[in-house]
Protein backbone atom coordinates (compact mmCIF):
# COMPACT_ATOMS: atom_id res chain seq x y z
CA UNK A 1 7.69 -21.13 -17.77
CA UNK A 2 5.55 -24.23 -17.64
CA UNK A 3 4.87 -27.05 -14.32
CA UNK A 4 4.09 -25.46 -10.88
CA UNK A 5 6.96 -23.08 -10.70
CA UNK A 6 5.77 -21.25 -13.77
CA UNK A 7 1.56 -20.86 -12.14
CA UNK A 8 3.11 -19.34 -9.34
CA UNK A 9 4.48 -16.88 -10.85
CA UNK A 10 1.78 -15.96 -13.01
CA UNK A 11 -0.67 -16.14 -9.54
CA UNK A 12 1.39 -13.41 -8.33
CA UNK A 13 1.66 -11.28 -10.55
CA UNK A 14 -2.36 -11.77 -11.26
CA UNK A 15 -2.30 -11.15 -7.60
CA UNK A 16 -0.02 -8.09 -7.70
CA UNK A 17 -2.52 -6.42 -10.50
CA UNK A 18 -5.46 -7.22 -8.48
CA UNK A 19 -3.84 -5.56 -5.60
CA UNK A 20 -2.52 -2.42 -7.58
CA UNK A 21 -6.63 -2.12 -8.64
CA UNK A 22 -7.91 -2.09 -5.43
CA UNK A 23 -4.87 0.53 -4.25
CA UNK A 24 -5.83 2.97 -7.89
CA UNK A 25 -9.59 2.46 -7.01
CA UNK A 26 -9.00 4.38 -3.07
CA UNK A 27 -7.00 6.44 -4.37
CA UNK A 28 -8.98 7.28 -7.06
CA UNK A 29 -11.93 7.93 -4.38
CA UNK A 30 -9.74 9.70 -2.29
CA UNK A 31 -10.11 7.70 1.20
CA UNK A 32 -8.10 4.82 2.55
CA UNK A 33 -8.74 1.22 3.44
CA UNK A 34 -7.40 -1.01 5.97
CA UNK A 35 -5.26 -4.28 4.49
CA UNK A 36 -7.88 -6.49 6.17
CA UNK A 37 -10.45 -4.26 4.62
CA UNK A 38 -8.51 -4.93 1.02
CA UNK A 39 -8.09 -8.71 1.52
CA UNK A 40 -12.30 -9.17 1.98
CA UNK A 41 -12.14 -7.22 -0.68
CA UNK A 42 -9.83 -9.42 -3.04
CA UNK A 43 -11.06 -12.88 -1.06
CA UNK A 44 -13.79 -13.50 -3.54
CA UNK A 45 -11.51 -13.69 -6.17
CA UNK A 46 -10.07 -17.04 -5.41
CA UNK A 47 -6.60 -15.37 -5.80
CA UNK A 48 -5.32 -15.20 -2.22
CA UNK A 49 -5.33 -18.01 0.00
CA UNK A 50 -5.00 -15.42 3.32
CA UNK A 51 -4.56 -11.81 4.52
CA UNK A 52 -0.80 -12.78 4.76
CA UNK A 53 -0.84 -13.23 0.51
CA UNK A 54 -2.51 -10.20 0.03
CA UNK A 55 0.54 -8.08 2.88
CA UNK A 56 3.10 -9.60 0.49
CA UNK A 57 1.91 -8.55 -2.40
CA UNK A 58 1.10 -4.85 -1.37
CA UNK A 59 5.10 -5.02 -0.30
CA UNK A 60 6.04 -6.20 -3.69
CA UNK A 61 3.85 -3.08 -5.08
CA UNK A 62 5.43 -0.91 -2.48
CA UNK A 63 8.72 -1.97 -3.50
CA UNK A 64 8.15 -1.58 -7.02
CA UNK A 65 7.00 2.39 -6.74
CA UNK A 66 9.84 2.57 -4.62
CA UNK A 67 12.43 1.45 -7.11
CA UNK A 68 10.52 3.38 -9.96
CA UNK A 69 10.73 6.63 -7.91
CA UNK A 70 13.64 6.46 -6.07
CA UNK A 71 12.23 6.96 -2.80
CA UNK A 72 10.19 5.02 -0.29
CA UNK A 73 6.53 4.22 -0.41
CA UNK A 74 5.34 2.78 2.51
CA UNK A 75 1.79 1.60 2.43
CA UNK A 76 0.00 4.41 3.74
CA UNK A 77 0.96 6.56 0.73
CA UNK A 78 -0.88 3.61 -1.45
CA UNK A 79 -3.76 4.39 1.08
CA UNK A 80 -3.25 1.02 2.66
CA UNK A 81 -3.07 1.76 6.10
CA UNK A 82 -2.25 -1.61 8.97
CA UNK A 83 -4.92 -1.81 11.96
CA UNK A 84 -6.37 -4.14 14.23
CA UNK A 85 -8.40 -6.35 13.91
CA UNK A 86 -12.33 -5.14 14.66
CA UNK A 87 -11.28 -1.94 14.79
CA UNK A 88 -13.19 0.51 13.37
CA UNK A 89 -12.62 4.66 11.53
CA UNK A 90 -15.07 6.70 10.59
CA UNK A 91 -18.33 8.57 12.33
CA UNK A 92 -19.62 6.65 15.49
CA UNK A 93 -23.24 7.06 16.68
CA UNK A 94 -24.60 5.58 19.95
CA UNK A 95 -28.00 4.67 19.98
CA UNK A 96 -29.65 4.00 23.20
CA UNK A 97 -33.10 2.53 24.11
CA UNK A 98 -35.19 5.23 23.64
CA UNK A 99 -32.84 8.12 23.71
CA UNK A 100 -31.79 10.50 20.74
CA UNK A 101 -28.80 9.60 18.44
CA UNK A 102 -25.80 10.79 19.93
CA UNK A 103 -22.35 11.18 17.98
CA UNK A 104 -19.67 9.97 19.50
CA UNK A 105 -16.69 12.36 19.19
């Protein structure tokens, strides 16, 4: 396809490999990311305008496993998981003026 039609097309689906690399990489590693977490991620490549480019794109992946498996995928199992923004997973230590480390359970 050629003109403006045919460059968005292509953007996605460079778009929808860059997104299925960052979902093999976690999974790979075994942990999880948030989408927000995925899209600072991708943002330096110049291929999504906004965290709403990089949702639609994990969908499309979603939906593709989906119809190549027969069964749903929902974003967690990609290790994609939807959260907040500013929130936070993970260990938590507060640290206090002059007081010892203390975890945070």
């Amino acid at each position: 396809r050629s003109g403006a039609r045919g460059i968005a097309s292509r953007r996605q689906l460079a778009q929808t490999w860059a997104i299925i690399s960052g979902v093999h990489a976690t999974l790979v590693s075994g942990s999880r990311m948030t989408q927000r977490e995925l899209w600072y991620r991708l943002k330096t490549t110049g291929l999504f305008s906004g965290p709403v480019q990089v949702n639609e794109r994990i969908m499309d992946v979603c939906a593709a496993v989906s119809w190549r498996c027969g069964a749903p995928c929902p974003r967690e199992s990609l290790g994609v998981i939807a959260a907040p923004r500013g929130s936070m997973t993970g260990c938590i230590t507060l640290l206090m003026d002059g007081d010892a480390p203390q975890p945070l359970d």
